[in-house]
Structure formats: C-alpha cells, structure tokens
Protein backbone atom coordinates (compact mmCIF):
# COMPACT_ATOMS: atom_id res chain seq x y z
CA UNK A 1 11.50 -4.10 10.36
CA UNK A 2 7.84 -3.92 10.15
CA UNK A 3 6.35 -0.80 10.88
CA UNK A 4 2.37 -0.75 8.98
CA UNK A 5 1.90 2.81 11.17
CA UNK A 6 5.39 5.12 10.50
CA UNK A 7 4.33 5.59 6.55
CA UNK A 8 1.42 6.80 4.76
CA UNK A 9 0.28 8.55 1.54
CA UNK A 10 -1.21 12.08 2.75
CA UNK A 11 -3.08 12.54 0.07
CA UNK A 12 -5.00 9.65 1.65
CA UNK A 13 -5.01 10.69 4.85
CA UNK A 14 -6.08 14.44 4.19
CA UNK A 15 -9.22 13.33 1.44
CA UNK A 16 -10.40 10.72 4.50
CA UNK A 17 -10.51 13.55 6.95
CA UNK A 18 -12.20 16.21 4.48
CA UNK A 19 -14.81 13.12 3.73
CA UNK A 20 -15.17 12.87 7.25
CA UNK A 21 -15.48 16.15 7.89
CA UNK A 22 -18.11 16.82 4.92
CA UNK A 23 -19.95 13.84 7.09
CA UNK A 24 -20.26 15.51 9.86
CA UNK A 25 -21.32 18.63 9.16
CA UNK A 26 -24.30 17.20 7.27
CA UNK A 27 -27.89 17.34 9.26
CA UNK A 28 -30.83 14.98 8.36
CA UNK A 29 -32.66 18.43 8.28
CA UNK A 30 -30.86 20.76 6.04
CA UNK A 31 -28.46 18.82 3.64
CA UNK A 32 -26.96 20.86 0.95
CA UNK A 33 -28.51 19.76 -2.64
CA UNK A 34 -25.19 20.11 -3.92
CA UNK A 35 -23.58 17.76 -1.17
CA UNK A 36 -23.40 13.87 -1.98
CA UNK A 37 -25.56 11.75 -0.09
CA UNK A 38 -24.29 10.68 3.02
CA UNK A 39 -24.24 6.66 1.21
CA UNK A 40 -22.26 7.96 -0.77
CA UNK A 41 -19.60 9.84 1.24
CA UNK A 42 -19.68 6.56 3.97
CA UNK A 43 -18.71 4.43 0.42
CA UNK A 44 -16.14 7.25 -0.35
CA UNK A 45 -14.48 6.65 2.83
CA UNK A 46 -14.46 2.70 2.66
CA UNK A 47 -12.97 2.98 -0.38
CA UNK A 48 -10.66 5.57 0.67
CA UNK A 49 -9.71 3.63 4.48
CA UNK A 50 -9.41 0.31 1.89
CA UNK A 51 -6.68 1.89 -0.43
CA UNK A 52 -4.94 3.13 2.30
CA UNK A 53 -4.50 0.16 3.86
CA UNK A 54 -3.38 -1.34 0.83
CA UNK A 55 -0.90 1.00 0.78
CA UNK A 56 0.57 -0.13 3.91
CA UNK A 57 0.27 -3.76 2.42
CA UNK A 58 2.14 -3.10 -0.16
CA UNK A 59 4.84 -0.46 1.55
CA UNK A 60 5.58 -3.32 4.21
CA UNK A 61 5.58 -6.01 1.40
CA UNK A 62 8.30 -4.28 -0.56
CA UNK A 63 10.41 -3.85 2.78
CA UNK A 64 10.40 -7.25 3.09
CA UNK A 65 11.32 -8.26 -0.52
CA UNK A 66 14.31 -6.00 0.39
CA UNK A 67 15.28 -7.67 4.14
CA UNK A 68 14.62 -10.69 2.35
CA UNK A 69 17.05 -10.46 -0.82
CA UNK A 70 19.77 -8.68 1.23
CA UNK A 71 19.79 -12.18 3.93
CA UNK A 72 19.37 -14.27 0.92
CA UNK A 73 16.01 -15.83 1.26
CA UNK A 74 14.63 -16.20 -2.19
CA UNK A 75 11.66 -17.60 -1.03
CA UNK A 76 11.08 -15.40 1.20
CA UNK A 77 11.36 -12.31 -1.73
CA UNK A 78 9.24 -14.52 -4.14
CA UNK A 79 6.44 -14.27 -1.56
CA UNK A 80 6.36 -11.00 -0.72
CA UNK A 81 6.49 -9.91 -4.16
CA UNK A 82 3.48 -12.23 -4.93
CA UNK A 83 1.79 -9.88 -2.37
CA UNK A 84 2.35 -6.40 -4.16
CA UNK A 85 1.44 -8.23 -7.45
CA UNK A 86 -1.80 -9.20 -6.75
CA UNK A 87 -2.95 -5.81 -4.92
CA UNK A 88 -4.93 -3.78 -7.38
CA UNK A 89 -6.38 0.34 -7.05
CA UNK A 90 -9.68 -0.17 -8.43
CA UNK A 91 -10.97 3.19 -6.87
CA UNK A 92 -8.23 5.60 -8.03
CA UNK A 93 -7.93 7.61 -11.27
CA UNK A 94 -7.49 6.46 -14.68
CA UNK A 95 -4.54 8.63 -15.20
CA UNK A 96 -2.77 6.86 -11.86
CA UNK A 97 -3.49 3.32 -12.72
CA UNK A 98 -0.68 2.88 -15.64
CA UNK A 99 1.45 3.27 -12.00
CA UNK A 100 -0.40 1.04 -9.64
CA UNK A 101 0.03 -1.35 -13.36
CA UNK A 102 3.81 -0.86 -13.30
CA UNK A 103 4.37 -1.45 -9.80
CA UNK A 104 2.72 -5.07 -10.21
CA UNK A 105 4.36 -5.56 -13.14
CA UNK A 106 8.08 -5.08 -11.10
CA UNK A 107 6.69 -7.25 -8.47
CA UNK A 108 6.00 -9.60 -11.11
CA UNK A 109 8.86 -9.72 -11.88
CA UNK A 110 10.79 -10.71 -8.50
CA UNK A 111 8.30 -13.59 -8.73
CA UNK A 112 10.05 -15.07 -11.50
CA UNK A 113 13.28 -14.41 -10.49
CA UNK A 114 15.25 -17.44 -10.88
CA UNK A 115 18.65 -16.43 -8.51
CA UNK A 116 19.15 -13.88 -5.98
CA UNK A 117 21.02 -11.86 -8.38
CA UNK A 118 18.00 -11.33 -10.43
CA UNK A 119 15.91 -10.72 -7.79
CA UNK A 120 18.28 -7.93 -6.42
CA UNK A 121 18.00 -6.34 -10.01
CA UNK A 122 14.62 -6.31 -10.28
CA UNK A 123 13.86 -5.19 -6.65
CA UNK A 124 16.02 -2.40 -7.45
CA UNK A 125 13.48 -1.55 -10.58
CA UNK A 126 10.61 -1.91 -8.09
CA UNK A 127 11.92 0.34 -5.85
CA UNK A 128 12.18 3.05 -8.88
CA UNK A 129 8.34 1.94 -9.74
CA UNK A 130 7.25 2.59 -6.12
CA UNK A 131 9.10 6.20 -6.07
CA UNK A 132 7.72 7.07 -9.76
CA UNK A 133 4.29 6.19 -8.49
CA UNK A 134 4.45 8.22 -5.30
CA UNK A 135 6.02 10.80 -7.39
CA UNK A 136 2.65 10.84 -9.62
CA UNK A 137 0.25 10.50 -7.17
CA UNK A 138 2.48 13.26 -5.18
CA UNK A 139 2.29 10.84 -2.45
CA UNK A 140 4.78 12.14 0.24
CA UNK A 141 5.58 9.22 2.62
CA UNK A 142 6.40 9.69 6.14
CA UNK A 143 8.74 7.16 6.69
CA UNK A 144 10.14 5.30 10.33
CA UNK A 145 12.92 6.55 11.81
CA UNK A 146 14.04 3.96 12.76
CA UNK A 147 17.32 4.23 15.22
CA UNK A 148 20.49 3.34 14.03
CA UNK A 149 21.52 0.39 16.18
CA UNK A 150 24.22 0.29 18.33
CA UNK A 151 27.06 -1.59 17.50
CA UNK A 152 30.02 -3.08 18.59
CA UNK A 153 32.98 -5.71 17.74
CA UNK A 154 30.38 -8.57 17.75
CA UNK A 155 29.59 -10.28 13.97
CA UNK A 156 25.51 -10.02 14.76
CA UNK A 157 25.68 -6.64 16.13
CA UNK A 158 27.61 -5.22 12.69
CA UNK A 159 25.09 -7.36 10.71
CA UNK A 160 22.30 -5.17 12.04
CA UNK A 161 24.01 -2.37 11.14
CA UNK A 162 24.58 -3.12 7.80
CA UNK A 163 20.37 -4.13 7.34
CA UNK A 164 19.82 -0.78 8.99
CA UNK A 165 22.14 1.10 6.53
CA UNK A 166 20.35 -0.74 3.27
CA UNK A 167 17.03 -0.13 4.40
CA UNK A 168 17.98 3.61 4.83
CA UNK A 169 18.69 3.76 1.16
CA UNK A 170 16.18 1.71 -0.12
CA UNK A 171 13.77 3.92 2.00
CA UNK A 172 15.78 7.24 0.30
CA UNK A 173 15.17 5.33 -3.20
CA UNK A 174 11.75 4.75 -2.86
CA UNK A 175 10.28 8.17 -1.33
CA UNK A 176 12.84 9.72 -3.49
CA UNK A 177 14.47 10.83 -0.82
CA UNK A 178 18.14 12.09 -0.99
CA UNK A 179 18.96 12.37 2.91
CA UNK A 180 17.37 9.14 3.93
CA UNK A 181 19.50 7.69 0.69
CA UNK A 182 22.86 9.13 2.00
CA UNK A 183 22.27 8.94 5.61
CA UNK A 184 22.21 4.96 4.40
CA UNK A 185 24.87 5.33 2.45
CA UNK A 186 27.56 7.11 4.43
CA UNK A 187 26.76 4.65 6.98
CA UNK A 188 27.39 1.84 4.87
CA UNK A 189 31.00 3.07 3.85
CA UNK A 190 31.99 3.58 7.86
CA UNK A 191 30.41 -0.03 9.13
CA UNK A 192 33.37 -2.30 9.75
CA UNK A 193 32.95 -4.69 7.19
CA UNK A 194 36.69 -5.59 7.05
CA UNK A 195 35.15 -7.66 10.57
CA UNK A 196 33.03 -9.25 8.35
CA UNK A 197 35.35 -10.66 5.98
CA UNK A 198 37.87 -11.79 9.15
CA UNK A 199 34.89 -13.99 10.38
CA UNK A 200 35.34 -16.38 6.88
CA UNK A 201 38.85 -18.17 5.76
CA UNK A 202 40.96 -15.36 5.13
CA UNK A 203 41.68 -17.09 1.87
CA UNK A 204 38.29 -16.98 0.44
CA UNK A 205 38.53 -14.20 -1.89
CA UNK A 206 35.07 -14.33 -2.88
CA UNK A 207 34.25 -13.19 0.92
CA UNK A 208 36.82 -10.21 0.28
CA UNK A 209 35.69 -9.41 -3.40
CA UNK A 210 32.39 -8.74 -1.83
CA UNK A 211 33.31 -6.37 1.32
CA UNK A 212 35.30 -4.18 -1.52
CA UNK A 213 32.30 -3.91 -3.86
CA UNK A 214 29.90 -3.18 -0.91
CA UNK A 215 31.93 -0.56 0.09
CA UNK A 216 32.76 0.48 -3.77
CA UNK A 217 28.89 1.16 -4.05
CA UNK A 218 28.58 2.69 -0.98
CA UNK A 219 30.63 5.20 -1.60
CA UNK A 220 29.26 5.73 -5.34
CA UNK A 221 25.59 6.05 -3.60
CA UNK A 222 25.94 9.44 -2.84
CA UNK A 223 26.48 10.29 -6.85
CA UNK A 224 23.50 8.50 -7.94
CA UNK A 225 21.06 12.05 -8.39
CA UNK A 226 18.40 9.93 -10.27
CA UNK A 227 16.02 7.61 -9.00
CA UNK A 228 17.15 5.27 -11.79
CA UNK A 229 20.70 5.60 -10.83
CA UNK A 230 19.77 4.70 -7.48
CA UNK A 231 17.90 1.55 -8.31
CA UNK A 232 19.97 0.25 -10.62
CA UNK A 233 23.11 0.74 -8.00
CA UNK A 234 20.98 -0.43 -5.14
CA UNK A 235 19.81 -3.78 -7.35
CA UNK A 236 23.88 -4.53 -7.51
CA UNK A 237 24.22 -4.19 -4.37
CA UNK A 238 21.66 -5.85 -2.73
CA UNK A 239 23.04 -9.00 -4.62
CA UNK A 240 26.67 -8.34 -3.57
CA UNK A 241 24.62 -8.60 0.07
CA UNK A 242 22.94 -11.76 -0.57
CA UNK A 243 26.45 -13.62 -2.31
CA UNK A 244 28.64 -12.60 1.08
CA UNK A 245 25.90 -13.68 3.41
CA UNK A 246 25.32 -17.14 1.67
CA UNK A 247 29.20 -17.26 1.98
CA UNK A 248 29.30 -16.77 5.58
CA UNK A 249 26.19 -18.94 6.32
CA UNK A 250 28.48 -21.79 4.53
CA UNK A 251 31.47 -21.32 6.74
C-alpha cells in the first residue's frame, strides 16, 4: 500500500531540474549578473527537494488514513491524520497556502473524530481538500498502478480486492481523476461480496444491510462528476466498510 516513489507533483520535479540545470551551467568565471548566486539556487533546491518530500509524506499519510478507516482502525486513522496536520509549506506562494491551510484543517479534523463513521466523513472531505489543492497548484500526480489482485473463492483473497477497488477511487477522488475513480468503482460492483456476507450468520442483517449499500454506492460512483460528489459518496462508504468489517472481525 505504500508506494513514497509512484506519485509526485511535477511542478516540483520540473522547477528542481531547471534549478539544477541553471546550477550547472554557471562558471566561477563568467556568471551572469542577472543569475542568482549559486547560495542561493543550492537553498532553492533544498527547499524545493524538502517540499517535495513532504509531499510524499503527506500523499502516503492520507493513503493510510484511508486503508486505515476502511479495516476499521481508528487509531490507526487518528495517527496518520496527525501526520498531514502538522506538515506545513513554508516555502510556497502566498496565494497556495489558504490550500496547504485547508488540507491541515481536514486532517484536523480526522484527529478528532470520535467514531469511524466520522472519520469516514471527514476523510472523504480531505480527499476533496487534497484534489482542490493539486487542482490549484496544477499539481498532476502520477499515481501507482498498482495491479489488481487476483482473486478467488477465498474470504482474504476477496478482501484484497475490495481494498484494491477503494483505493482506486480514493486515488480517482484525490487526483481528480475520473478513470482511476471508475476503474475502482466498476470493480467494486463485480467483487463477490454476496461471499462476504455468507462468511457471518446468515441472520445478521446488519452484515447484509452493508454488502447492499456497498454495492448501492458502487454503482452510484460512476454518477458522482464532482469532486464533492465523490467525497461525500466515498466518506459513506468508507464507513459502510469499516461497520461490515468490525462485524466480521466479531464473528
């Protein structure tokens, strides 16, 4: 699930190599009086090699707060979240910090989330501050491809589908992009959850409330155009997610 070398900001990437390549063009002979300083390009590319790594800090951190509500570890969510809060952008523009601000703020948030339910809801509102924040900076990520796993009659093996399906939309929701969000999507609504449901009492209708609303939103994905439609459905669901597996964990 971690990957800290499948995503990055380009914008990043590109300004690093233009710094470096401004660098090394320079001569301790004949520098341009128009040129910074080499100190001062070698700080520009600390600080640009610093936020970038921060970006993958806080790109893996928000994965997690996902994998983490989904299985139902709370905990687990809370301290992730606690991550993205406290990671600031000192060196980017004024105009892009009221972003970097609101993306805290939603990890905030998670942190004082007092059920899984809340914490799916507001990691659903993160995920719309991360793609509103790319979408400003006009950050375009270049996210894993993961493989879809393969699966077969087994509980565990349908389980990983069903984390590889979620991830696939939360990816789609926050790089705003609509074929990773249906490619996660229509896999959700062909996964055999019906299995999962037949692994619990076939009485407990909690178990079987939950299989029909995963489904319901899975198949409602694909008409959520907005990134706010998204998050908000994606928040529901990843609490319908974390309900069925505590069920099943009980059992």
């Amino acid at each position: 699930m971690r990957d800290r070398h499948a995503t990055c900001c380009t914008w990043i990437v590109r300004l690093i190599s233009l710094i470096a390549l401004v660098a090394s063009c320079q001569t301790d002979h004949h520098e341009d009086a128009n040129t910074p300083p080499r100190s001062e390009l070698a700080g520009l590319t600390v600080a640009m090699a610093t936020a970038h790594r921060r970006m993958h800090d806080r790109f893996d951190a928000a994965r997690q707060i996902e994998y983490a509500v989904a299985r139902g570890d709370l905990p687990g969510a809370i301290t992730n979240a606690h991550v993205i809060a406290n990671l600031d952008e000192p060196d980017f523009l004024p105009a892009w910090k009221p972003y970097i601000a609101s993306v805290r703020d939603a990890a905030h948030q998670i942190e004082l989330a007092g059920d899984l339910d809340a914490a799916g809801v507001r990691t659903g509102a993160l995920g719309l501050r991360c793609a509103q924040c790319h979408e400003a900076l006009n950050a375009k990520l270049v996210l894993p491809d993961n493989l879809r796993p393969s699966t077969n009659q087994a509980l565990a093996s349908q389980m990983l589908d069903h984390q590889w399906a979620a991830m696939r939309m939360w990816d789609g929701l926050i790089a705003s992009s609509t074929p990773r969000w249906e490619e996660g999507s229509r896999a959700l609504t062909t996964i055999p959850l019906n299995m999962v449901a037949q692994a619990v009492t076939p009485s407990s209708q909690g178990d079987l409330d939950d299989v029909a609303r995963v489904r319901l939103f899975a198949n409602r994905a694909p008409s959520a155009k907005t990134d706010a439609e998204r998050a908000d459905l994606f928040g529901t669901l990843l609490g319908t997610c974390a309900h069925c597996h505590a069920l099943l964990r009980d059992r």
